[in-house]
Structures are given as structure tokens and as C-alpha cells.
PDB file of N, CA and C in Angstrom:
ATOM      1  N   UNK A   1      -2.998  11.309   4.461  1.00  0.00           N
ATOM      2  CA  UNK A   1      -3.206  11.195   3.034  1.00  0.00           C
ATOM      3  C   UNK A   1      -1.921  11.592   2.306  1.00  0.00           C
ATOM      4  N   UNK A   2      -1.302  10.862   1.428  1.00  0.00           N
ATOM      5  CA  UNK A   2      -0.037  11.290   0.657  1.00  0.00           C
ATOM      6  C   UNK A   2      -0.411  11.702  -0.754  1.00  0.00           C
ATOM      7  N   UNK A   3      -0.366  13.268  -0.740  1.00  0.00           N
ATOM      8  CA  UNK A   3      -0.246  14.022  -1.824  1.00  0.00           C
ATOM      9  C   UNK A   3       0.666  13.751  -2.991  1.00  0.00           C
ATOM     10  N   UNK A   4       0.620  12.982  -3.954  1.00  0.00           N
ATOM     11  CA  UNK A   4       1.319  12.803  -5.556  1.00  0.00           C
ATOM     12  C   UNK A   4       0.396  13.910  -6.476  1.00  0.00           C
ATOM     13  N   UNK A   5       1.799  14.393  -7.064  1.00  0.00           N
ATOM     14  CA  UNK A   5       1.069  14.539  -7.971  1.00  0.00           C
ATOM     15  C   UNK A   5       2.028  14.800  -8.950  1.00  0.00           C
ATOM     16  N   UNK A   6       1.890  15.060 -10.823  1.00  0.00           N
ATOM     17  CA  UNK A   6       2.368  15.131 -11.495  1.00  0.00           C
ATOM     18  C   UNK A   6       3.354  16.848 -11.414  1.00  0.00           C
ATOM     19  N   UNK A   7       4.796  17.113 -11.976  1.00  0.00           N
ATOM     20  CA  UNK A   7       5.238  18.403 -11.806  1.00  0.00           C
ATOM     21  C   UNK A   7       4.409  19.099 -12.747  1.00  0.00           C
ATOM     22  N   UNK A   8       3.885  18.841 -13.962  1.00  0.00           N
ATOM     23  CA  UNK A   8       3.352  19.539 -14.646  1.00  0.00           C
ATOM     24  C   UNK A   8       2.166  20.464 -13.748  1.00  0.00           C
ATOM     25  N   UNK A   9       1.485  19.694 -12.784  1.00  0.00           N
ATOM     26  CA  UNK A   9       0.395  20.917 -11.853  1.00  0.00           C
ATOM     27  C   UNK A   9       1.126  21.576 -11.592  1.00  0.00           C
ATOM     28  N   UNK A  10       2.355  22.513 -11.289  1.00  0.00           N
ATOM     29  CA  UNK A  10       2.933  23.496 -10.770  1.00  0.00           C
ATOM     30  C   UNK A  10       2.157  24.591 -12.027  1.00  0.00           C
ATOM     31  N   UNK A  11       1.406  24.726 -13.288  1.00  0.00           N
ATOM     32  CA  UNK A  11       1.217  25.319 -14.084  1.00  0.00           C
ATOM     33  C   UNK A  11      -0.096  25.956 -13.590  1.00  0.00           C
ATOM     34  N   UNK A  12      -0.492  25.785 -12.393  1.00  0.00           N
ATOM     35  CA  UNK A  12      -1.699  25.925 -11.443  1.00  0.00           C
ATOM     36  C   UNK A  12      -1.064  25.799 -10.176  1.00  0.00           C
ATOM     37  N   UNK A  13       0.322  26.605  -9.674  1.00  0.00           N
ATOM     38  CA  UNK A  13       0.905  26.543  -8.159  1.00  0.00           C
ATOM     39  C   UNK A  13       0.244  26.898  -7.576  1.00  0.00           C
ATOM     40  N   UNK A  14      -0.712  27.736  -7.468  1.00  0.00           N
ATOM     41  CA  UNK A  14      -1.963  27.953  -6.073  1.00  0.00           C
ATOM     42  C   UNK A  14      -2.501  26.779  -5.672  1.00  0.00           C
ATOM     43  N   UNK A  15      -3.374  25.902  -6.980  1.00  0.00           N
ATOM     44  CA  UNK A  15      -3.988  24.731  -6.593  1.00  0.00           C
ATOM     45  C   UNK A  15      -2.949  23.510  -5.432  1.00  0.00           C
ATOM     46  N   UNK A  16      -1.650  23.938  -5.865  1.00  0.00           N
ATOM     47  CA  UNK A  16      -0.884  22.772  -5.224  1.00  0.00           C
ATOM     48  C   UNK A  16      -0.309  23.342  -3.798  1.00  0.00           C
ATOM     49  N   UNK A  17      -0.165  24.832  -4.120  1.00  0.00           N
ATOM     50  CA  UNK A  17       0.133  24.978  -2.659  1.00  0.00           C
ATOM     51  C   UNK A  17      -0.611  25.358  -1.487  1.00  0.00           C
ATOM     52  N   UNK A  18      -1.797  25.413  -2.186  1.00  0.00           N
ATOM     53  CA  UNK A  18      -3.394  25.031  -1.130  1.00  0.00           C
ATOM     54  C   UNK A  18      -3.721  23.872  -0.658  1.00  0.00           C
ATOM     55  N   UNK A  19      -2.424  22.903  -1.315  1.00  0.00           N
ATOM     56  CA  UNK A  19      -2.840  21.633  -0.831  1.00  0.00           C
ATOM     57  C   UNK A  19      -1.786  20.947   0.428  1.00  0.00           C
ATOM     58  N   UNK A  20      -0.645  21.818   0.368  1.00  0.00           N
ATOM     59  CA  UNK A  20       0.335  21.912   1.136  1.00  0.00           C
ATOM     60  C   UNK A  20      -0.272  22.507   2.534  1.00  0.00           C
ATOM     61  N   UNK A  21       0.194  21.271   4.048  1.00  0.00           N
ATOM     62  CA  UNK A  21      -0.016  21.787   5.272  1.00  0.00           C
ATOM     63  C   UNK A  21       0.778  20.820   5.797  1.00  0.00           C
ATOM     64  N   UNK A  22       1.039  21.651   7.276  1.00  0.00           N
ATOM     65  CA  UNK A  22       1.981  20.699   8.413  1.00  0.00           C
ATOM     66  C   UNK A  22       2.005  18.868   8.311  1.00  0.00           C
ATOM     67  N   UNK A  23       2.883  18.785   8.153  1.00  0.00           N
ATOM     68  CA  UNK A  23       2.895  17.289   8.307  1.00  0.00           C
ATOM     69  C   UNK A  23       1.941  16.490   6.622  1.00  0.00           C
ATOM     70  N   UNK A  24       1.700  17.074   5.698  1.00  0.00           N
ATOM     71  CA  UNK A  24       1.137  16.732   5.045  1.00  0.00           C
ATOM     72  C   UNK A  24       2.062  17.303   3.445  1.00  0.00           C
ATOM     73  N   UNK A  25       2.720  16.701   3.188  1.00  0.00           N
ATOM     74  CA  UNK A  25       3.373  17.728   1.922  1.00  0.00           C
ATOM     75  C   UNK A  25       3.143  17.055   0.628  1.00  0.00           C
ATOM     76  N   UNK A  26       3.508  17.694  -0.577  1.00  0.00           N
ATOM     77  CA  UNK A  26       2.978  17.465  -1.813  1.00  0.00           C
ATOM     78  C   UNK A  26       4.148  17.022  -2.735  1.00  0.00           C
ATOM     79  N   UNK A  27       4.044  15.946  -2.997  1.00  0.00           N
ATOM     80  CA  UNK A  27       5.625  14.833  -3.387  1.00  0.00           C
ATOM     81  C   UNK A  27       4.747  15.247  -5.103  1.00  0.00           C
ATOM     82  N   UNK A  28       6.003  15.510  -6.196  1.00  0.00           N
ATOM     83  CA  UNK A  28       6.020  16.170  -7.838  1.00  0.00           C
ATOM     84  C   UNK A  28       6.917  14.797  -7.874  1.00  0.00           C
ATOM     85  N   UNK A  29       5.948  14.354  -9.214  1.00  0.00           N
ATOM     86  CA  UNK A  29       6.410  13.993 -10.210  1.00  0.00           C
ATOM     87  C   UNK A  29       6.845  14.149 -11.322  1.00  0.00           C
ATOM     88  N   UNK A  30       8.480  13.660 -12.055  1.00  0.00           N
ATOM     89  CA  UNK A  30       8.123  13.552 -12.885  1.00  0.00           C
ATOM     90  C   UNK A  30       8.828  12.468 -14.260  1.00  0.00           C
ATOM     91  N   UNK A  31       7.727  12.373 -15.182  1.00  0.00           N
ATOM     92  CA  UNK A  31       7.848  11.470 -15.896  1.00  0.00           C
ATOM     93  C   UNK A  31       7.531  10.239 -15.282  1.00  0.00           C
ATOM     94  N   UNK A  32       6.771  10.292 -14.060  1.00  0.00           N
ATOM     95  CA  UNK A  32       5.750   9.009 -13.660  1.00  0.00           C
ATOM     96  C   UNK A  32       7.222   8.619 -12.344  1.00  0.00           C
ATOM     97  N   UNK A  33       8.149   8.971 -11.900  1.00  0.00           N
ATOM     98  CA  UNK A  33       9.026   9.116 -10.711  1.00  0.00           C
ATOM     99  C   UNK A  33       9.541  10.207  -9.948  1.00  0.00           C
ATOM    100  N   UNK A  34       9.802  10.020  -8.508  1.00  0.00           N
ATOM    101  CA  UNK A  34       9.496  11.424  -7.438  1.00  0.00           C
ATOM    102  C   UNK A  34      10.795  11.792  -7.630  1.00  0.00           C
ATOM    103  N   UNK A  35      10.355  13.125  -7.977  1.00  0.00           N
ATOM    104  CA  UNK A  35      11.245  13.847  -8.252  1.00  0.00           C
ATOM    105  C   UNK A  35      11.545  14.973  -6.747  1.00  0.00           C
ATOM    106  N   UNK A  36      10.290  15.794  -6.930  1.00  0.00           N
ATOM    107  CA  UNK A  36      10.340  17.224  -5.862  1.00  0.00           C
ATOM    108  C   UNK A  36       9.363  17.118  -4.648  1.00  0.00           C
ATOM    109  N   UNK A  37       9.355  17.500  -3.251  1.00  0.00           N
ATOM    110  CA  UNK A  37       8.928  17.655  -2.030  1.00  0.00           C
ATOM    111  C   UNK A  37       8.643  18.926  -2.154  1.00  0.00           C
ATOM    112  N   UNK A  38       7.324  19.253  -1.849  1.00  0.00           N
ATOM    113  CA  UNK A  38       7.097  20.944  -1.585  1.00  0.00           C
ATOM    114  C   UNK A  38       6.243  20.521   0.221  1.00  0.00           C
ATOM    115  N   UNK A  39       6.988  21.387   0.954  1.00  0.00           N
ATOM    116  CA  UNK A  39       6.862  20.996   2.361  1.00  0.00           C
ATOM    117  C   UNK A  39       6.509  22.233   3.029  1.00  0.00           C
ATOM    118  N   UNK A  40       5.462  22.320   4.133  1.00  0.00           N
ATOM    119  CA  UNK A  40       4.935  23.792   4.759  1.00  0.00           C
ATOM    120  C   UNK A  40       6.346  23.856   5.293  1.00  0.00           C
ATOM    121  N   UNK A  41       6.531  25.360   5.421  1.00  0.00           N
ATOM    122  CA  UNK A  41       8.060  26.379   6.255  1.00  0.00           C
ATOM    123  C   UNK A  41       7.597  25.756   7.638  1.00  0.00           C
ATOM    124  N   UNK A  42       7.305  25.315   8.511  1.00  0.00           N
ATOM    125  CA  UNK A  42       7.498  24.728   9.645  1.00  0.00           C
ATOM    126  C   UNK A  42       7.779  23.193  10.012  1.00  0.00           C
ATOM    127  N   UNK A  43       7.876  22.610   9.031  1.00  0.00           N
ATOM    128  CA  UNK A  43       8.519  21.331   8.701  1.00  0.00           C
ATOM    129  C   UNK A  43       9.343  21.567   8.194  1.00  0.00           C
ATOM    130  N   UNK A  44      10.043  22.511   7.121  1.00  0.00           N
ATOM    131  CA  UNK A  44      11.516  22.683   7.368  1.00  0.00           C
ATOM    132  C   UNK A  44      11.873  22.716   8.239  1.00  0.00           C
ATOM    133  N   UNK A  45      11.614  24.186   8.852  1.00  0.00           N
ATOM    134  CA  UNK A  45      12.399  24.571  10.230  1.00  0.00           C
ATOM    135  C   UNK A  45      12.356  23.410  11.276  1.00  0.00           C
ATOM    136  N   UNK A  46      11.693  22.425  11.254  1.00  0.00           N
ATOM    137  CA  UNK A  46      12.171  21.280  12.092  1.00  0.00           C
ATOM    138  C   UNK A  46      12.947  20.317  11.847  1.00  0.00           C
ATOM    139  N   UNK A  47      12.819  20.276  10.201  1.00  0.00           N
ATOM    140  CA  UNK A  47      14.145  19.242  10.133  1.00  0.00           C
ATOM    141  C   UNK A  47      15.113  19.753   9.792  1.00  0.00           C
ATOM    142  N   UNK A  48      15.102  21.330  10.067  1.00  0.00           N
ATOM    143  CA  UNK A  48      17.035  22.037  10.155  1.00  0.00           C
ATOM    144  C   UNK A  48      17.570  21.357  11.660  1.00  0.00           C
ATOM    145  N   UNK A  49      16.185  22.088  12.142  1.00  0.00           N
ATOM    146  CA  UNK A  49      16.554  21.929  13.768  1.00  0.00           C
ATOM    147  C   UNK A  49      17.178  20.340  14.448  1.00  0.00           C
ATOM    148  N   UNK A  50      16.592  19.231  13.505  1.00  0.00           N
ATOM    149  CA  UNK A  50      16.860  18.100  13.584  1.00  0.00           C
ATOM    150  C   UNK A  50      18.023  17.775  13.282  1.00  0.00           C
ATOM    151  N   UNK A  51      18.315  18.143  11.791  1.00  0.00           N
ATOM    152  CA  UNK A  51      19.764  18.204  11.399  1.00  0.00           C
ATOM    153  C   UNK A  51      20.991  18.866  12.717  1.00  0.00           C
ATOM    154  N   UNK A  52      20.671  19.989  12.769  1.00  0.00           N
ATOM    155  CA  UNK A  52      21.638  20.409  13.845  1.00  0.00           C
ATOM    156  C   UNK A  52      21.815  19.282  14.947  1.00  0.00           C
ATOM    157  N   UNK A  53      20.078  18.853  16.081  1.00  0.00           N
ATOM    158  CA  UNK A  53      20.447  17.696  16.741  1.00  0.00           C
ATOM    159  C   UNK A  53      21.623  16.955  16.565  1.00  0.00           C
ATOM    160  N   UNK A  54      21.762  16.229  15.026  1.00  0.00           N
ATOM    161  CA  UNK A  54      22.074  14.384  14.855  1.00  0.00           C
ATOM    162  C   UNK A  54      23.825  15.591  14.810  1.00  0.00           C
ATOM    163  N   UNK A  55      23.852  16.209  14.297  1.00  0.00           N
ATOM    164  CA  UNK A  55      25.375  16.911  14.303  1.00  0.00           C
ATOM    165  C   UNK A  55      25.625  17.212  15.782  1.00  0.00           C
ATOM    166  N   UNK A  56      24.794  17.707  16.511  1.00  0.00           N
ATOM    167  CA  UNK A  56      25.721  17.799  17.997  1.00  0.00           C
ATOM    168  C   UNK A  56      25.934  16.562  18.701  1.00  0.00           C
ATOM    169  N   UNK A  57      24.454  15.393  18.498  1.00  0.00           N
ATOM    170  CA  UNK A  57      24.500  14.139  18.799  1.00  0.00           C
ATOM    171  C   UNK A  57      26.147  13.981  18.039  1.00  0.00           C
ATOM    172  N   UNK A  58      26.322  13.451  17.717  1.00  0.00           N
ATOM    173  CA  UNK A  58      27.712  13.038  17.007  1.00  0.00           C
ATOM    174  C   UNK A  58      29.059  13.632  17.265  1.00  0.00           C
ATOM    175  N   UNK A  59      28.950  14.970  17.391  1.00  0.00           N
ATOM    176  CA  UNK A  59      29.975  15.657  18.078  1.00  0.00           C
ATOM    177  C   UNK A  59      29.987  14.929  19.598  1.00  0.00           C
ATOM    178  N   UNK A  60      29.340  14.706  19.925  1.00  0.00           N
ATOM    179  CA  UNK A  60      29.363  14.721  21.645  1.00  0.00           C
ATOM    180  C   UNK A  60      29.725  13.073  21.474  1.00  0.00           C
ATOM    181  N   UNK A  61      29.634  12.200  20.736  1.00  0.00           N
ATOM    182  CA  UNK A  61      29.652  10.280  20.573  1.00  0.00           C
ATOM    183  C   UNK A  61      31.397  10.748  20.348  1.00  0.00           C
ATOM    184  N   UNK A  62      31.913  11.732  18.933  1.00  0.00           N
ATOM    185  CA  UNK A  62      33.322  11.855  19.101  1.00  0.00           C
ATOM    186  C   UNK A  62      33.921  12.571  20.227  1.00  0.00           C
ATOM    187  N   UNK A  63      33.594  13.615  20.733  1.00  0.00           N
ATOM    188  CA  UNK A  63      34.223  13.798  22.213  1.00  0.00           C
ATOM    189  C   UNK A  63      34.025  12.692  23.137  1.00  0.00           C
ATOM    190  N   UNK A  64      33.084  11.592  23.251  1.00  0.00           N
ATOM    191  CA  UNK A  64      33.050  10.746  24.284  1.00  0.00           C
ATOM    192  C   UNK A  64      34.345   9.668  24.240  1.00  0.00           C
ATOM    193  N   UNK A  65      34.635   9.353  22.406  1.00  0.00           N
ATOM    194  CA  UNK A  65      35.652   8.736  22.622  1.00  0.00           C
ATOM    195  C   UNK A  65      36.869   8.930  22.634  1.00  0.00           C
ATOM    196  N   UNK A  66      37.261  10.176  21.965  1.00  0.00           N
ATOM    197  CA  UNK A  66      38.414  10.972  22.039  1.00  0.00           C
ATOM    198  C   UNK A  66      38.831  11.272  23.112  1.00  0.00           C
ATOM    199  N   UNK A  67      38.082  12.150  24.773  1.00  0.00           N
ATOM    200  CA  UNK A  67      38.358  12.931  25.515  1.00  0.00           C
ATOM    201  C   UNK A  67      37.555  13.877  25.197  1.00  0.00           C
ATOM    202  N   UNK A  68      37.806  15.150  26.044  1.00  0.00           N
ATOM    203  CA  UNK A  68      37.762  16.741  25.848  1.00  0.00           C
ATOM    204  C   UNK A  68      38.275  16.927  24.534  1.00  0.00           C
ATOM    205  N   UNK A  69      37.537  18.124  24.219  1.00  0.00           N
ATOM    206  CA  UNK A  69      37.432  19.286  23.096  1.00  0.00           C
ATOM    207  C   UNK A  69      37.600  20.531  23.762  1.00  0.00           C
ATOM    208  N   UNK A  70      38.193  21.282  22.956  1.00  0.00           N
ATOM    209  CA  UNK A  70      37.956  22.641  23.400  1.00  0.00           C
ATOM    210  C   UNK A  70      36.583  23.472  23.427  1.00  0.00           C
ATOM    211  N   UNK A  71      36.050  23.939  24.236  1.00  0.00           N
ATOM    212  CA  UNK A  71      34.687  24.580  23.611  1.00  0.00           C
ATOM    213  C   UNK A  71      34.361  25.621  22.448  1.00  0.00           C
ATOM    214  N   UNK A  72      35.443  25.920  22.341  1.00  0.00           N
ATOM    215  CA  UNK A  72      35.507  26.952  20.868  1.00  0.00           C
ATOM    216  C   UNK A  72      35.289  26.171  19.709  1.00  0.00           C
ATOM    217  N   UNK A  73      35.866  25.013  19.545  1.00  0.00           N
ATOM    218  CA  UNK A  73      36.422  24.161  18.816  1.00  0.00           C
ATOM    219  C   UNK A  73      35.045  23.513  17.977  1.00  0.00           C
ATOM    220  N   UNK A  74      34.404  23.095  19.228  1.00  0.00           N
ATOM    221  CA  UNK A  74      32.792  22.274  19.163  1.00  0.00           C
ATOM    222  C   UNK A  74      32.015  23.103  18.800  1.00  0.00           C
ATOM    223  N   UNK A  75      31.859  24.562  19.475  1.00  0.00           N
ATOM    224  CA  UNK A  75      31.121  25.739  18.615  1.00  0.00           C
ATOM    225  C   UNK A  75      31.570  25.765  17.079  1.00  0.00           C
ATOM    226  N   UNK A  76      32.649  25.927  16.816  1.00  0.00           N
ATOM    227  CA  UNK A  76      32.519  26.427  15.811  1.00  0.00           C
ATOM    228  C   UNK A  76      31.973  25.330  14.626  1.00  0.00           C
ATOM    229  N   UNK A  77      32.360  23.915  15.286  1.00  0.00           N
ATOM    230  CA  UNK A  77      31.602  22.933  14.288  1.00  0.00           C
ATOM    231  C   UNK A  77      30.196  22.933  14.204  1.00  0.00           C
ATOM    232  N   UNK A  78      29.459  23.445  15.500  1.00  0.00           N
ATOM    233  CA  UNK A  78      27.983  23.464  15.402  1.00  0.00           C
ATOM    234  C   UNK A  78      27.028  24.538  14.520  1.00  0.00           C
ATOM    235  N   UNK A  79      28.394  25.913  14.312  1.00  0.00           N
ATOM    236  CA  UNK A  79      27.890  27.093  13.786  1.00  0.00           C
ATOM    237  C   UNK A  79      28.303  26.890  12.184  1.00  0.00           C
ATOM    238  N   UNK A  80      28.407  25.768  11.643  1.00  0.00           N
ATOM    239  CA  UNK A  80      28.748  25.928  10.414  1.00  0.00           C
ATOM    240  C   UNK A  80      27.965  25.870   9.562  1.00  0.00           C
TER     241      UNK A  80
END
């Protein structure tokens, strides 16, 4: 089910964030276009975790065509 709703309900944030769960988040409108995502904290934390993925994915596509990296080098791009 895809949760819309107007930003003005934030004037009742309990009602909206009772409506917020995994995999199910609550897309704000406003002025009748999507504006804001309010998303449960464990669907963040997966699409950090994802983000990091597509960044090491990619580090590792440019070391494949470059050669070797230093391993310090690749850390420190992953820890940024």
C-alpha cells in the first residue's frame, strides 16, 4: 500500500508516524507534489549499507581497470 499524504498531517506527527513501518514509508506532500519520505530507521540503515556497496562496487570496476591500488588508499575512500 503506498502511503501519500498531504505535509500539512505532520500537525498530527503521531498519526503519521504510526503509519510508518519496514518497507512501507509515508511519501508528504506538498502543494499537491512529493516533496518528503519519512522511512522506518531500518530502511535507512539499509540503504546506507547499500550506498557503501555501489561505492566499493565501483572502486573495485576502477581498480580492475587501472591495476592495483594501494590498500590504504581504497580504505580510506571507503571510510569517507
Amino acid at each position: 500500500m503506498v502511503n501519500i499524504m498531504p505535509v500539512s498531517e505532520l500537525k498530527n506527527y503521531g498519526k503519521v508516524l504510526d503509519t510508518v513501518e519496514p518497507d512501507n514509508p509515508v511519501f508528504l506532500t506538498k502543494n499537491g507534489y512529493g516533496k518528503y519520505v519519512v522511512i522506518d530507521l531500518a530502511d535507512y540503515e539499509a540503504f546506507e549499507k547499500f550506498k557503501k556497496s555501489k561505492q566499493l562496487a565501483q572502486i573495485l570496476k576502477q581498480a580492475e581497470k587501472s591495476g592495483t591500488r594501494p590498500l590504504d588508499e581504497v580504505a580510506t575512500e571507503l571510510l569517507k
